[in-house]
Protein backbone atom coordinates (compact mmCIF):
# COMPACT_ATOMS: atom_id res chain seq x y z
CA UNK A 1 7.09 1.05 32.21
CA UNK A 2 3.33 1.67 31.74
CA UNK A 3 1.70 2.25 28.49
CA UNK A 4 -0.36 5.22 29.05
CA UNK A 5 -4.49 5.22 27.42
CA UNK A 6 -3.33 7.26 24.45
CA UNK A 7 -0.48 5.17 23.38
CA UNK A 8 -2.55 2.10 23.52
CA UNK A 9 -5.21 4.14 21.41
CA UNK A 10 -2.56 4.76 18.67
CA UNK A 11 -1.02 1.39 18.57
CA UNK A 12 -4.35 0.28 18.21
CA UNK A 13 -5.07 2.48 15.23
CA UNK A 14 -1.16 2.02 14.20
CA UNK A 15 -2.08 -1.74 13.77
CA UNK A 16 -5.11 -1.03 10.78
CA UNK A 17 -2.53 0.55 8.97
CA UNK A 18 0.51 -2.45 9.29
CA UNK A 19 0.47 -5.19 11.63
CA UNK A 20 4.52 -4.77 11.96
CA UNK A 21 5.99 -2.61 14.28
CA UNK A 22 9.34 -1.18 15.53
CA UNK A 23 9.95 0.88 18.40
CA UNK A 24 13.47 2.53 18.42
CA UNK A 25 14.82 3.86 21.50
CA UNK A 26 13.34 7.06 22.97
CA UNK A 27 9.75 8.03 22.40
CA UNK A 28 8.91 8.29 19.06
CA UNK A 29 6.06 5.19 17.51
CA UNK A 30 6.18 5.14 13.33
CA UNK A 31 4.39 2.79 10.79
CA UNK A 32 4.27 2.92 7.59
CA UNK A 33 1.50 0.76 5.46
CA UNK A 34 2.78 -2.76 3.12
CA UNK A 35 2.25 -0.83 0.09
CA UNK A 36 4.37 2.35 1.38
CA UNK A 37 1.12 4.27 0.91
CA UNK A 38 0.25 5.54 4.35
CA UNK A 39 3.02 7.08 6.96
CA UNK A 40 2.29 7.56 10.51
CA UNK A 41 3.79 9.23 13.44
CA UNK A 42 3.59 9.65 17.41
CA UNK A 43 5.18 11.41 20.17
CA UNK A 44 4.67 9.17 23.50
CA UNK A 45 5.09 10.34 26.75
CA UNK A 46 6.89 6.96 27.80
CA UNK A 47 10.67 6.33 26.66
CA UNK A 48 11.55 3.12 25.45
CA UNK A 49 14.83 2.39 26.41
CA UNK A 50 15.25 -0.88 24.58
CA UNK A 51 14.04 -1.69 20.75
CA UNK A 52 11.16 -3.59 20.41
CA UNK A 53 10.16 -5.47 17.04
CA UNK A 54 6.41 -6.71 17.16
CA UNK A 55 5.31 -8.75 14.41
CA UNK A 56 1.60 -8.80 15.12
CA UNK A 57 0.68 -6.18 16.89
CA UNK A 58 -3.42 -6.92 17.40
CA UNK A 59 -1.76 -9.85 19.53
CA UNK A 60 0.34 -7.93 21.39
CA UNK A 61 -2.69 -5.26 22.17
CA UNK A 62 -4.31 -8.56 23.04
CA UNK A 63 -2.26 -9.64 25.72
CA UNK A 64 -1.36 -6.30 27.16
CA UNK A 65 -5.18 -5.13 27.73
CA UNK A 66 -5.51 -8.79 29.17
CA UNK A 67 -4.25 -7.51 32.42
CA UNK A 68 -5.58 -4.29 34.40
CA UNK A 69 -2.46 -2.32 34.72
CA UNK A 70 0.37 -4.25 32.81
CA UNK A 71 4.02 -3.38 33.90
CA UNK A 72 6.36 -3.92 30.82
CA UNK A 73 9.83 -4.53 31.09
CA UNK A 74 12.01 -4.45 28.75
CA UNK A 75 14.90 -6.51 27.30
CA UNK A 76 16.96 -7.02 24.75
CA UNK A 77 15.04 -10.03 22.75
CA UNK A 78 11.96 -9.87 24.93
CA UNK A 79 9.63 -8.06 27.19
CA UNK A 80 8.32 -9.13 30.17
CA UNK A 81 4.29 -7.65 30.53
CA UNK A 82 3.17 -8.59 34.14
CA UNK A 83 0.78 -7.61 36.87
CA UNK A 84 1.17 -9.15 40.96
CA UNK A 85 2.16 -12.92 40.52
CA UNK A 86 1.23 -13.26 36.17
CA UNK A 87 3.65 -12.83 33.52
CA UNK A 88 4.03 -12.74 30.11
CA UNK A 89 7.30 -13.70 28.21
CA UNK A 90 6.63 -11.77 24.56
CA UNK A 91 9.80 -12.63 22.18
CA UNK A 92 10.61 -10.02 19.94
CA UNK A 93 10.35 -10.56 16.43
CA UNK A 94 13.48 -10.17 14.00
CA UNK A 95 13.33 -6.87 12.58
CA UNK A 96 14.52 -7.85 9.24
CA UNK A 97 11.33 -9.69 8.88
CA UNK A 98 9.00 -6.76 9.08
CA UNK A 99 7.87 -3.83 7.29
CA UNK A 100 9.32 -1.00 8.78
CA UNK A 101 9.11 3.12 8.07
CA UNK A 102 12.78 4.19 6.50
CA UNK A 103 15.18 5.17 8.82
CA UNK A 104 15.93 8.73 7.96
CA UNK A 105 11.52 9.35 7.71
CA UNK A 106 9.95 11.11 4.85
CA UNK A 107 10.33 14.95 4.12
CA UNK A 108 6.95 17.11 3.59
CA UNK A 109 7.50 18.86 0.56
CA UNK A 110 5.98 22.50 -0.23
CA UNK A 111 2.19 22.70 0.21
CA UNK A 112 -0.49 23.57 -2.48
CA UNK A 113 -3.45 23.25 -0.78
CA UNK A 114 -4.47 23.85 2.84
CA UNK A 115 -7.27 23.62 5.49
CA UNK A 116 -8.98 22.31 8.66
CA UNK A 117 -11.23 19.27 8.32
CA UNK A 118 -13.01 18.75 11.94
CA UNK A 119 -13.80 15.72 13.68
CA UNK A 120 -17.61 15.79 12.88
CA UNK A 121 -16.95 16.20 8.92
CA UNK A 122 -14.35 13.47 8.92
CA UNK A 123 -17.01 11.26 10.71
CA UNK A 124 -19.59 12.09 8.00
CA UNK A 125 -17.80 11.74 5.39
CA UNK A 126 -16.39 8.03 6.99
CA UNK A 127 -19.96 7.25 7.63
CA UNK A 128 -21.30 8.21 4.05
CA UNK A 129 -18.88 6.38 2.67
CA UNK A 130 -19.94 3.05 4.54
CA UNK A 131 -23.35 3.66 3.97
CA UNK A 132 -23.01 4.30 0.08
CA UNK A 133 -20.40 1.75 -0.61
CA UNK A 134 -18.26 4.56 -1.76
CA UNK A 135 -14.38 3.57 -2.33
CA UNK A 136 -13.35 7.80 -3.25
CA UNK A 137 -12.85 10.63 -1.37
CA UNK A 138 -12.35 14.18 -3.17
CA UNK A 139 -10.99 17.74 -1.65
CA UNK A 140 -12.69 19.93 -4.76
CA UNK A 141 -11.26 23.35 -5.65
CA UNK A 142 -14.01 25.59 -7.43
CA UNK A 143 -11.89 28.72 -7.87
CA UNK A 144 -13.74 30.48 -4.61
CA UNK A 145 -14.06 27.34 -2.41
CA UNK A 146 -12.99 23.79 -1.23
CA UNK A 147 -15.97 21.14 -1.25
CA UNK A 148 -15.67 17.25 0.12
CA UNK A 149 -16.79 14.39 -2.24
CA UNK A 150 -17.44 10.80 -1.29
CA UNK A 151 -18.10 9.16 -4.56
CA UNK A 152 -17.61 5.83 -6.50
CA UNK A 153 -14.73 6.38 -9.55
CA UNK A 154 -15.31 2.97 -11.22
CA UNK A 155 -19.28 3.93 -11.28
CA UNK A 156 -20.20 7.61 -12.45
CA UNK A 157 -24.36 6.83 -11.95
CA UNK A 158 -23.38 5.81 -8.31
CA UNK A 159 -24.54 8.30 -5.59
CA UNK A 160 -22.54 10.91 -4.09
CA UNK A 161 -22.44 12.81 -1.23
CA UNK A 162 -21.26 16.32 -1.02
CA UNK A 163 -19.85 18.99 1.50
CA UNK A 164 -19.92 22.35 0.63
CA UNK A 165 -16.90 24.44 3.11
CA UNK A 166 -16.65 28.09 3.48
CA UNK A 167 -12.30 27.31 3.19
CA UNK A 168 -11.46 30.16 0.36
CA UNK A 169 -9.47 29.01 -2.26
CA UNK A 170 -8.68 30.96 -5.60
CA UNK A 171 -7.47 27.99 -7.73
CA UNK A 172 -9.16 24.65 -8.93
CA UNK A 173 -8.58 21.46 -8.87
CA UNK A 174 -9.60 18.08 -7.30
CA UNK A 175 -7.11 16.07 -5.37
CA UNK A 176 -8.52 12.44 -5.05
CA UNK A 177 -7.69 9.76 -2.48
CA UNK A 178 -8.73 6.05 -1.84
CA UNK A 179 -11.37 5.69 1.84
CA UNK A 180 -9.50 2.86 2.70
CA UNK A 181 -6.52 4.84 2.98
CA UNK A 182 -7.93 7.33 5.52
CA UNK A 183 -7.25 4.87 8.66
CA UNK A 184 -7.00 8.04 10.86
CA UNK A 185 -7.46 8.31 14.93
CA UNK A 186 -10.76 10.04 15.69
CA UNK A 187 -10.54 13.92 15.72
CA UNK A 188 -9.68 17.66 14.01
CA UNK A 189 -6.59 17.64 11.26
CA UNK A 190 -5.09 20.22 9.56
CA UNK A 191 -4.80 18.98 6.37
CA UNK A 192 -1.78 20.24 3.76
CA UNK A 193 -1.66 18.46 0.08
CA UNK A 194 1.46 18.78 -1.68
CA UNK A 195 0.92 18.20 -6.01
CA UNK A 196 4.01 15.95 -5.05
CA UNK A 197 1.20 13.38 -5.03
CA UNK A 198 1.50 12.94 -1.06
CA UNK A 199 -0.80 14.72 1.37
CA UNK A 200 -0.29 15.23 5.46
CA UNK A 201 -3.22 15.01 8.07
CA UNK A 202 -1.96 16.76 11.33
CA UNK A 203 -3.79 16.17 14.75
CA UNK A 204 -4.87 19.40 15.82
CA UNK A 205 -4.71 18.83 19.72
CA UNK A 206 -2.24 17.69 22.63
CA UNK A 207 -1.54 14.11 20.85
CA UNK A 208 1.30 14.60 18.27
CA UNK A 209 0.67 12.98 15.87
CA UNK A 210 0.50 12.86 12.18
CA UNK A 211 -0.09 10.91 9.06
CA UNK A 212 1.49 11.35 5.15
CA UNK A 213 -0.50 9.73 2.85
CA UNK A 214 -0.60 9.87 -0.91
CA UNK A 215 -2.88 10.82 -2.97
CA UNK A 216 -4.29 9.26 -6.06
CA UNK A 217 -2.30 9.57 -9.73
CA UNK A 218 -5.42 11.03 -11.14
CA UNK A 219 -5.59 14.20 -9.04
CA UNK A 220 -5.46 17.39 -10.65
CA UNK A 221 -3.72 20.25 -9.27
CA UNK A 222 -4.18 24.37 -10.05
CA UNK A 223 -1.57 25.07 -12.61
């Protein structure tokens, strides 16, 4: 089998979330972050017919982009990645060893708050963020609309940056959530927020793929 561009693409995001992964049979990639914090999910268009357990998966990106078009075949304890006359022998890892999604996934529960955040705004707000040292994101419910905040927590002088949106909304409230955990694959999401604490960034295009990640305890939610 070939990996196609897009699955290498996700692994290679996959791998700034956890640098474990598992690949069950069929064609379905999951991660899930050390600190259970961040959930992730992909539909491939290859089908793994074997399980594979990687336990760094940077190296394994590594050596497959090593070669120009890498065949990988699959095995029971190992894959072989090859191209003409070279070969790589990769050993799996033991699964028991890494950190691994649970087996039944997680379960989106009802959701509160709704909307579309494009490509460009997540990019601004990513790139604000860097630029002001910011460690907080905000989704800010006036009572008419939903505004963005980057913004420092620990340091109320700090600077801000805000985004007014023209999303309608007729309660208020201000979900918070940690930059760092926003380790998303460039593009559109339609994001739902759940006041279960846990919010779900959907890729609004032909990848399927999606990402559950909590929010912070501190968010407030309309009663």
């Amino acid at each position: 089998m070939q990996l196609s561009k897009n699955s290498l693409e996700i692994l290679k995001n996959f791998s700034t979330i956890n640098s474990n992964l598992v690949v069950k049979t069929g064609s379905k990639l999951e991660t899930i972050s050390p600190s259970k914090d961040i959930f992730a999910t992909f539909e491939t268009s290859e089908k793994f017919d074997k399980q594979v357990s990687i336990f760094n998966l940077n190296e394994f990106l590594g050596v497959v982009s090593a070669f120009e078009t890498p065949e990988l075949d699959l095995d029971d304890k190992f894959m072989t990645i090859k191209q003409n006359k070279q070969k790589v022998k990769y050993v799996y890892a033991d699964e028991a060893l890494l950190i691994t999604p649970p087996e039944k996934g997680i379960k989106f529960p009802i959701v509160d708050v709704s909307f579309t955040l494009s490509d460009s705004i997540l990019s601004k707000l990513q790139k604000m963020a860097s630029i002001l040292a910011a460690e907080d994101f905000a989704v800010i419910g006036d009572g008419e609309t939903i505004a963005l905040k980057v913004f420092d927590k620990k340091n109320p002088t700090a600077n801000t940056f805000d985004l007014d949106t023209e999303v309608p909304t007729g309660d208020t409230f201000q979900i918070n959530f940690k930059i760092e955990k926003l380790k998303l694959f460039p593009g559109t999401y339609t994001v739902d927020i759940s006041n279960k604490k846990i919010s779900r960034f959907t890729y609004d295009g032909d990848l399927k793929l999606s990402y559950l990640i909590a929010v912070e305890a501190d968010s407030v939610f309309a009663d």
